[in-house]
N, C-alpha and C. Protein backbone atom coordinates (compact mmCIF):
# COMPACT_ATOMS: atom_id res chain seq x y z
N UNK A 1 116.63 6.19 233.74
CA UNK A 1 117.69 5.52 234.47
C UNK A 1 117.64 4.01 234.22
N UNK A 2 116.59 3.80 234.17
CA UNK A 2 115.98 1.87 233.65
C UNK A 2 116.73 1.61 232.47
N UNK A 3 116.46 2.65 231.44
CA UNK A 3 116.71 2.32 229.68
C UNK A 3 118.50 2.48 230.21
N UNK A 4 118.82 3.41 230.66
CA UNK A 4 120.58 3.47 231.04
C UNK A 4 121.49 2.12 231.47
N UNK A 5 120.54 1.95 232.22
CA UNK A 5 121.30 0.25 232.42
C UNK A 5 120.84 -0.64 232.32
N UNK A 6 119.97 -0.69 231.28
CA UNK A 6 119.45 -1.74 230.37
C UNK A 6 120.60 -1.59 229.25
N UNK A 7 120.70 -0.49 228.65
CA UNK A 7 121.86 -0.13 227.65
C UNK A 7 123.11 -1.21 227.90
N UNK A 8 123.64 -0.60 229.14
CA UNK A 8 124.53 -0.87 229.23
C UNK A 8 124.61 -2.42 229.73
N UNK A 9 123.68 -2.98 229.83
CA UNK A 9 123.58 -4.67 230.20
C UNK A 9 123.95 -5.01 229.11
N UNK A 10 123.53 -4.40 228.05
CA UNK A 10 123.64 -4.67 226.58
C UNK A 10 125.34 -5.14 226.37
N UNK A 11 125.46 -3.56 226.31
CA UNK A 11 126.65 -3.79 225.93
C UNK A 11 127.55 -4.57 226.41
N UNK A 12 127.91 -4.50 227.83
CA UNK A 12 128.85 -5.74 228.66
C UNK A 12 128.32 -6.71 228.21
N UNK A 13 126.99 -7.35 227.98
CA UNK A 13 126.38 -8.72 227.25
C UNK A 13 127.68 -8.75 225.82
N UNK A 14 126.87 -7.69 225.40
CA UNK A 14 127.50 -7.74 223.77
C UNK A 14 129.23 -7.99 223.99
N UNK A 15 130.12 -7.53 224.47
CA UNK A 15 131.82 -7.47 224.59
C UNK A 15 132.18 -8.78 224.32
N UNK A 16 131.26 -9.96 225.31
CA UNK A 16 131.59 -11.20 225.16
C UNK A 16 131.08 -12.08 223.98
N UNK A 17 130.76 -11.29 223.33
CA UNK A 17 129.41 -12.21 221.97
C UNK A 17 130.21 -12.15 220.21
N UNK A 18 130.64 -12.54 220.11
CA UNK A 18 131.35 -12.61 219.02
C UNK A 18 130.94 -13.30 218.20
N UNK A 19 130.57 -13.05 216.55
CA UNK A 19 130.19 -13.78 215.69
C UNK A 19 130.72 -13.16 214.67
N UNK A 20 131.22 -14.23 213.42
CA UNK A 20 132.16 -13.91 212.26
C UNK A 20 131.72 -14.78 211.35
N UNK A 21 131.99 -14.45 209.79
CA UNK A 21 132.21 -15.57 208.77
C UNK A 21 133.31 -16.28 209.43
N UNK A 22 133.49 -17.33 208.71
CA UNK A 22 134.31 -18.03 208.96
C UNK A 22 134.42 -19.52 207.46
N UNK A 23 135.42 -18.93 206.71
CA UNK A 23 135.55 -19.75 205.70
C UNK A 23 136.08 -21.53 206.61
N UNK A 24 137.16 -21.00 207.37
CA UNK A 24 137.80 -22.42 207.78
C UNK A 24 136.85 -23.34 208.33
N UNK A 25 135.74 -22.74 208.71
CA UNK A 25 134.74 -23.82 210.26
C UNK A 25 133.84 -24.69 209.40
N UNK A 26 133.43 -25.92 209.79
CA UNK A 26 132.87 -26.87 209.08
C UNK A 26 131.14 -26.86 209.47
N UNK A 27 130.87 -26.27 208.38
CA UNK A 27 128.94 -26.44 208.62
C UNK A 27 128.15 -27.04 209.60
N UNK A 28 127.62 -26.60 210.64
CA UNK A 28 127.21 -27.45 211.47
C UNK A 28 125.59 -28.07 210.52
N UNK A 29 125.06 -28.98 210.83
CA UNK A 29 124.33 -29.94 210.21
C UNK A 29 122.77 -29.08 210.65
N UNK A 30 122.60 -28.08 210.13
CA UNK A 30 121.14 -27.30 210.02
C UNK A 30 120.35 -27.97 208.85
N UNK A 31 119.13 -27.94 209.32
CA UNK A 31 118.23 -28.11 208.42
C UNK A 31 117.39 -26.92 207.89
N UNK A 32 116.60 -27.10 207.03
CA UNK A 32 115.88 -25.28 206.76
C UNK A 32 114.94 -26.05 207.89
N UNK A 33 113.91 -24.51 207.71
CA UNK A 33 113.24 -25.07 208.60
C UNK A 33 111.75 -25.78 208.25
N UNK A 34 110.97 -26.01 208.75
CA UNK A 34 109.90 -27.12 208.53
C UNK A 34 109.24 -26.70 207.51
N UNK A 35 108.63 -27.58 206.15
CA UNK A 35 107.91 -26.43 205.18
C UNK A 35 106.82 -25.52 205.93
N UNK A 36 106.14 -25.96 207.10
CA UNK A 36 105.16 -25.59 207.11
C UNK A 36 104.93 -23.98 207.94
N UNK A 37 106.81 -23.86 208.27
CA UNK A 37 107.21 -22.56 208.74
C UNK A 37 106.99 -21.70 207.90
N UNK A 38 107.11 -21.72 206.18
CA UNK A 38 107.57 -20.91 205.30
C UNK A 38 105.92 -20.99 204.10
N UNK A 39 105.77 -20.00 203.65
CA UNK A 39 104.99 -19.58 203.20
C UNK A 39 104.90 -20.02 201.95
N UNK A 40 104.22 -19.56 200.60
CA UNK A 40 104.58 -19.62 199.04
C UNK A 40 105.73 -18.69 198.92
N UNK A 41 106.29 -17.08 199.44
CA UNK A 41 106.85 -16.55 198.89
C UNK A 41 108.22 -16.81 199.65
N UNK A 42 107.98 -17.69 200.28
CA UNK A 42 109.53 -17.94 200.89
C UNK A 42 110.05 -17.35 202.01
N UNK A 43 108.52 -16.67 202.84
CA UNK A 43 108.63 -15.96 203.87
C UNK A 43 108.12 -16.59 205.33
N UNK A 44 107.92 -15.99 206.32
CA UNK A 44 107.84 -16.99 208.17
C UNK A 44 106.53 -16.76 207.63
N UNK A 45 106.17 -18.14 207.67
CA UNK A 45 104.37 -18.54 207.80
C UNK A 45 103.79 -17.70 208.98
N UNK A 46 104.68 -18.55 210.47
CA UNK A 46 104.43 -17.91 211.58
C UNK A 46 105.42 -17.15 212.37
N UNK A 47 104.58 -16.80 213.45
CA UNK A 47 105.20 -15.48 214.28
C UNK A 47 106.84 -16.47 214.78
N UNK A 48 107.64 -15.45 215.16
CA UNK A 48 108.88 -15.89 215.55
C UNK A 48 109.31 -15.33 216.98
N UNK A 49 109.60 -16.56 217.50
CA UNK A 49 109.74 -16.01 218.88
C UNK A 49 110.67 -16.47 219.75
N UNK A 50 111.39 -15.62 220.77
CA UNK A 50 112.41 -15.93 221.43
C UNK A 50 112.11 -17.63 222.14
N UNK A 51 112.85 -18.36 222.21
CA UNK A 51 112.97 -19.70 222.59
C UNK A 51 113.09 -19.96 224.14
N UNK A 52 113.58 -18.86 224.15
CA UNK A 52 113.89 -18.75 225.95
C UNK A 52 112.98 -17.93 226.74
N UNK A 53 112.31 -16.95 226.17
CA UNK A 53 111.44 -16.26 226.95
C UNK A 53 109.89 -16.01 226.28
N UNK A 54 110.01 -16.45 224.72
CA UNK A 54 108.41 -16.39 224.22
C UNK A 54 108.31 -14.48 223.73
N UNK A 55 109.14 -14.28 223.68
CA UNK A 55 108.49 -12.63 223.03
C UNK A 55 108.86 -13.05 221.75
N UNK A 56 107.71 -11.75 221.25
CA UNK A 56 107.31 -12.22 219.82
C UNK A 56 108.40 -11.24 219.33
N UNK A 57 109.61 -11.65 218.13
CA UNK A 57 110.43 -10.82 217.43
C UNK A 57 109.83 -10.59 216.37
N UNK A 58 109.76 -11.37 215.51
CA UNK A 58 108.66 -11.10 214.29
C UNK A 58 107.46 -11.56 214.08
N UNK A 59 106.57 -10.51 213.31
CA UNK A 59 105.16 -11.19 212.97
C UNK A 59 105.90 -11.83 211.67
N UNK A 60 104.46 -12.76 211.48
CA UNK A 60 104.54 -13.71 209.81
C UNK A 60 104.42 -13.13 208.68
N UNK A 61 104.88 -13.88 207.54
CA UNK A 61 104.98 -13.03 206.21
C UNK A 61 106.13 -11.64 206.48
N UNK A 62 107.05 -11.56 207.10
CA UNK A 62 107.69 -10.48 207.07
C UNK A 62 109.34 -10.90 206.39
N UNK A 63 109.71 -12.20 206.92
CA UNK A 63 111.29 -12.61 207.26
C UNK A 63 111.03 -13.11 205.73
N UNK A 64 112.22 -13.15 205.17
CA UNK A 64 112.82 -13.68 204.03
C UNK A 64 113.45 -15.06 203.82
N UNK A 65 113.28 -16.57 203.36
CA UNK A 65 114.57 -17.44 204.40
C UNK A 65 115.27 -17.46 203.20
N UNK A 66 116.54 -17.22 203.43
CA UNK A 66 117.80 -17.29 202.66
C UNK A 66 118.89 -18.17 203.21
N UNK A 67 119.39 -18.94 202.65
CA UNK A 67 120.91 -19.82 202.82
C UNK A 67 121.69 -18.56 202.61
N UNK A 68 122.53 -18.95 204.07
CA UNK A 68 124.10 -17.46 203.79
C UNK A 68 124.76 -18.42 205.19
N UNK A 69 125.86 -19.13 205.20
CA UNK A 69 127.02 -19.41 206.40
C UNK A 69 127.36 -18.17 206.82
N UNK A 70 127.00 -18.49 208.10
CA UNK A 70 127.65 -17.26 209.40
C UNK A 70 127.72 -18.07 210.83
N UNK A 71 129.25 -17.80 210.89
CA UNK A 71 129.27 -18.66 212.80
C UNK A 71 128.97 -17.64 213.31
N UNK A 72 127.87 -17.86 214.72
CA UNK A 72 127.78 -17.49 215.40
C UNK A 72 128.11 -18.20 216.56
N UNK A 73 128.48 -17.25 217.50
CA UNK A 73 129.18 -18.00 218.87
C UNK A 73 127.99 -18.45 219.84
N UNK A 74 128.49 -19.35 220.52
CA UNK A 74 127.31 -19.90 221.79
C UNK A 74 126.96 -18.55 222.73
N UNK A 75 125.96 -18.37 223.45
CA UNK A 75 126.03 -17.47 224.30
C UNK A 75 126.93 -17.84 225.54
N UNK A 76 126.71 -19.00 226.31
CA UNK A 76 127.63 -19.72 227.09
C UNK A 76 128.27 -20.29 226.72
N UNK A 77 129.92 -19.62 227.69
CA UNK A 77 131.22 -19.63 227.17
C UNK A 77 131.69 -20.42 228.83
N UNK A 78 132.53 -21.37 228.62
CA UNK A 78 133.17 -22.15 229.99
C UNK A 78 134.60 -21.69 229.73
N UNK A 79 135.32 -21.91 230.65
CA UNK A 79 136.53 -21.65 230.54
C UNK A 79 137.34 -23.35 229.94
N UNK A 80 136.44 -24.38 229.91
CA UNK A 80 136.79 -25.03 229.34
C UNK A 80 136.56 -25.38 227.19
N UNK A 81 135.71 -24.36 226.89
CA UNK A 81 135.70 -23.84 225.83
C UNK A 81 136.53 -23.99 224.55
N UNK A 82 136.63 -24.47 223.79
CA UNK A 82 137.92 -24.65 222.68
C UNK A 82 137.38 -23.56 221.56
N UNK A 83 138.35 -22.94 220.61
CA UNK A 83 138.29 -22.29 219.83
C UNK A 83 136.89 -23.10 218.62
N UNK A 84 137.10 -24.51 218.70
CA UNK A 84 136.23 -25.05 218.28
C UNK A 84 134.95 -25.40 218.32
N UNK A 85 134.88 -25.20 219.90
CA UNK A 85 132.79 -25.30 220.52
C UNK A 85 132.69 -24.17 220.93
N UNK A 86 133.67 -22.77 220.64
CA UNK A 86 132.53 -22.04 220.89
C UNK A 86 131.27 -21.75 220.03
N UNK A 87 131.26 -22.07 219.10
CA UNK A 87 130.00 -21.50 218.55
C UNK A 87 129.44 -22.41 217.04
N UNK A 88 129.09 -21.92 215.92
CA UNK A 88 128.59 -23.28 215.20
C UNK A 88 128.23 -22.28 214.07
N UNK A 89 128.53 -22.81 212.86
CA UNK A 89 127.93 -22.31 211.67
C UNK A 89 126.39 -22.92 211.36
N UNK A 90 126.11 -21.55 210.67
CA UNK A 90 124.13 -21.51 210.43
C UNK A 90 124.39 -21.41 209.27
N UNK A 91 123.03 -21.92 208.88
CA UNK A 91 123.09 -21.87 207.43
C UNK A 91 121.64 -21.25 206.69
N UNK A 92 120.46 -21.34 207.24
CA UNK A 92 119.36 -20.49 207.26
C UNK A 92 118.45 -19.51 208.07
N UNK A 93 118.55 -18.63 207.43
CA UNK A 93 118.11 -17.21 207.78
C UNK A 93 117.20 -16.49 207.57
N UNK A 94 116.23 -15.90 208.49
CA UNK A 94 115.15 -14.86 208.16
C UNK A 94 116.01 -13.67 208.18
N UNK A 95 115.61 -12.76 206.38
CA UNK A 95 116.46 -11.91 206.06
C UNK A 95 115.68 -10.98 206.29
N UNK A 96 115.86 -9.58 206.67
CA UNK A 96 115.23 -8.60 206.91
C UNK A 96 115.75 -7.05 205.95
N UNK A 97 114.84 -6.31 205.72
CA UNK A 97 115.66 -5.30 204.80
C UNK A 97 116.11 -4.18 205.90
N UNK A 98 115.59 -4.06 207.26
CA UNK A 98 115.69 -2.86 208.23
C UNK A 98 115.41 -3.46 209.33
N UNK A 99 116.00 -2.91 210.36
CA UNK A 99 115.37 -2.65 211.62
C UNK A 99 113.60 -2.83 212.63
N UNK A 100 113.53 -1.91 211.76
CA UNK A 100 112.07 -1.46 212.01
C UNK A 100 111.19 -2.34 211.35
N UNK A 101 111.71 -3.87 210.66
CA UNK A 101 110.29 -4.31 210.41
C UNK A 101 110.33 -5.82 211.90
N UNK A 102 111.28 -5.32 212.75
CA UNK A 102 111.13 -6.57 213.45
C UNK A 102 110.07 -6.16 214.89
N UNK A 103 109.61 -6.58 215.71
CA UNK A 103 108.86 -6.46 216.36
C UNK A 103 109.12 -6.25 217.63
N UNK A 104 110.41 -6.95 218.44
CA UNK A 104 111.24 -6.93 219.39
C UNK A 104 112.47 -7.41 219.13
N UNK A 105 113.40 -6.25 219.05
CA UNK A 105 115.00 -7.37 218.58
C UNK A 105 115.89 -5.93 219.37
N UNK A 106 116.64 -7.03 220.57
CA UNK A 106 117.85 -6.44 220.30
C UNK A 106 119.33 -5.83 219.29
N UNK A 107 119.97 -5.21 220.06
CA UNK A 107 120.96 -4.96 218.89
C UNK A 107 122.55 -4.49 220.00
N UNK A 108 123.62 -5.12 219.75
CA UNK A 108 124.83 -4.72 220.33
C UNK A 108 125.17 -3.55 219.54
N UNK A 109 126.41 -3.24 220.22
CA UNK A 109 127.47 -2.26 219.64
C UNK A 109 128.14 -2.92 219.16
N UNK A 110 128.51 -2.04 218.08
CA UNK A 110 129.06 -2.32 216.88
C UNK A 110 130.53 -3.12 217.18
N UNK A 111 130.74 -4.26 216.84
CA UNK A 111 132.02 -4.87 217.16
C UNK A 111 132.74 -5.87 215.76
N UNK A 112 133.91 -5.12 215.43
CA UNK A 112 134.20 -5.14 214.13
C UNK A 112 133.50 -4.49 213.12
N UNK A 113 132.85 -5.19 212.19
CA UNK A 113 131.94 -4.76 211.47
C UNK A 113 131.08 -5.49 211.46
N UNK A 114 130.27 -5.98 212.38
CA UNK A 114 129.07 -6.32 212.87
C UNK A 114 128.17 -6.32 213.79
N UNK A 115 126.67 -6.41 214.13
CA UNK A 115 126.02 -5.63 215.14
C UNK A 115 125.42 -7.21 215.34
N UNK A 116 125.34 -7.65 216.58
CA UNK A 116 124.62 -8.64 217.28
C UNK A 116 122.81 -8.73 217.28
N UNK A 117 122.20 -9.43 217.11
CA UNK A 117 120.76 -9.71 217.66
C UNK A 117 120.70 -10.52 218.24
N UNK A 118 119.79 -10.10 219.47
CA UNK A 118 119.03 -10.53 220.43
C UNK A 118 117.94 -10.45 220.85
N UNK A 119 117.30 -11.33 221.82
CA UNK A 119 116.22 -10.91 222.09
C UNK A 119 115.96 -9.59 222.84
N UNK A 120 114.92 -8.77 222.93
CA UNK A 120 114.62 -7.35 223.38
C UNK A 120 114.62 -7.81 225.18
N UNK A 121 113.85 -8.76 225.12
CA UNK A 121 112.92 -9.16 226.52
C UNK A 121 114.46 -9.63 227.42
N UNK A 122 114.80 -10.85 227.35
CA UNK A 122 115.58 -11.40 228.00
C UNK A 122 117.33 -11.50 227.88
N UNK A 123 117.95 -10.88 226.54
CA UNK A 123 119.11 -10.37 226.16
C UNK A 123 119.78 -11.69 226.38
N UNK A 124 119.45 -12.94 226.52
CA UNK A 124 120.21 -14.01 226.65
C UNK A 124 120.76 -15.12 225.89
N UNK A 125 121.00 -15.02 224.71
CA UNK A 125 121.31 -15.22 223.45
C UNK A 125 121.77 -14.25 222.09
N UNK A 126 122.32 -14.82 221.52
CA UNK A 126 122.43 -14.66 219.97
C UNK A 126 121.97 -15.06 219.09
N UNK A 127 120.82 -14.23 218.98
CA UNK A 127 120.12 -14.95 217.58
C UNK A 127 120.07 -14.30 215.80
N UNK A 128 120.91 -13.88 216.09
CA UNK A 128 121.18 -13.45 214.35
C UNK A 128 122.59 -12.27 214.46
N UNK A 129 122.76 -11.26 213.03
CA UNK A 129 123.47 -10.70 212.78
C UNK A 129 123.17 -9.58 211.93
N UNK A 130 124.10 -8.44 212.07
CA UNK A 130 124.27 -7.37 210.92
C UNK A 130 125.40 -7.31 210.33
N UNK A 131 125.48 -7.30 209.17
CA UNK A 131 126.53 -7.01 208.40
C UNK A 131 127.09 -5.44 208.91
N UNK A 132 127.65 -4.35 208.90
CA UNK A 132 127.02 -3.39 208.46
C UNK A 132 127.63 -2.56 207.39
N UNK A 133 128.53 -3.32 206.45
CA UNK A 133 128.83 -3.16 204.97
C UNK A 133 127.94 -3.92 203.94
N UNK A 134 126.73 -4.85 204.25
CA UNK A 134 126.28 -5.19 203.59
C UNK A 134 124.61 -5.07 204.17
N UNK A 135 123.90 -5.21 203.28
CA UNK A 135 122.44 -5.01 203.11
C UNK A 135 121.73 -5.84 203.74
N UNK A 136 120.71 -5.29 204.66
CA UNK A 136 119.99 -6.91 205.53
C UNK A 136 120.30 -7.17 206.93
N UNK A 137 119.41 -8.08 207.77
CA UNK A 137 119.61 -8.58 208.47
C UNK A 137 119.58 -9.66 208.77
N UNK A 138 119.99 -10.64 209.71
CA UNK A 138 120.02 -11.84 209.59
C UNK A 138 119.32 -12.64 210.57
N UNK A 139 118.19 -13.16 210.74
CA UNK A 139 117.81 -13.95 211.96
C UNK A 139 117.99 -15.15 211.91
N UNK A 140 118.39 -15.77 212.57
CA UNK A 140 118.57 -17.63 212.60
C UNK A 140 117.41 -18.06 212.59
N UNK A 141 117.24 -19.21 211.87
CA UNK A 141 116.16 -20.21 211.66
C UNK A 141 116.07 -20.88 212.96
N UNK A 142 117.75 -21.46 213.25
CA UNK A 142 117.53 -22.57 214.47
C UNK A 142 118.08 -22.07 215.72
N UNK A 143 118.14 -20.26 216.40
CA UNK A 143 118.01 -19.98 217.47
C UNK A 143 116.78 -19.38 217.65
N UNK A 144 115.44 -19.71 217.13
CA UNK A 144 114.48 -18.71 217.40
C UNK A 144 113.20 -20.33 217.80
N UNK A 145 111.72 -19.95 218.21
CA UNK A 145 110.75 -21.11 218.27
C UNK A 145 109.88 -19.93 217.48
N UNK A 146 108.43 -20.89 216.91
CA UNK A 146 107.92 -20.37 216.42
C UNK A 146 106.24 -20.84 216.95
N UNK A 147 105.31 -19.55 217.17
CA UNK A 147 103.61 -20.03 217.54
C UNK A 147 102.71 -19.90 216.30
């Protein structure tokens, strides 16, 4: 009955969470992230972890970082909101080949053709994406902290 409406927190979470390419939106000013995040093979030195609550999503040496633009939307939405602040293009990413190599990650229902990540623990953000016509997953560099 717990996992049932945990589910479904999900999902009502997820309805409002919208994230898209977006050719028209102008790059928000990301940096990669620190060398000392990233390994020799171009992978998370260290563990990756929700920013807001500290659970660990990935261990190190697992994530991939790849440059790929994807807006993702803010989690907080005001009714004063413009088509323009809701949300912000990313530009580096811990890429994942599956599911199962992350450690704690949420996941929405499917909306359009893409699946939301979040954190497992606290569901209070957007921190990455699924394609699910294309290969991979996507974790943000600059919605995640790292120990």
């Amino acid at each position: 009955q717990w996992y049932q409406r945990r589910v479904r927190g999900v999902l009502i979470q997820a309805s409002f969470i919208m994230a898209t390419l977006s050719s028209s939106s102008t790059p928000t000013t990301i940096l990669p992230p620190e060398p000392e995040l990233v390994d020799g093979d171009r992978k998370n030195a260290k563990k990756v972890v929700c920013r807001l609550c500290n659970c660990v999503m990935l261990n190190p040496h697992v994530g991939i970082l790849v440059e790929k633009e994807a807006f993702l939307h803010f989690s907080k939405q005001t009714p004063s909101t413009t088509p323009d602040t809701k949300g912000e293009v990313l530009s580096h990413f811990w890429r994942l080949e599956d599911m199962t190599q992350f450690e704690n990650m949420g996941f929405s229902r499917t909306v359009d053709n893409y699946k939301y990540l979040t954190c497992a623990d606290c569901e209070m953000e957007v921190v990455g994406i699924q394609y699910l016509d294309q290969p991979g997953l996507f974790l943000s560099c600059g919605r995640v902290s790292y120990t």
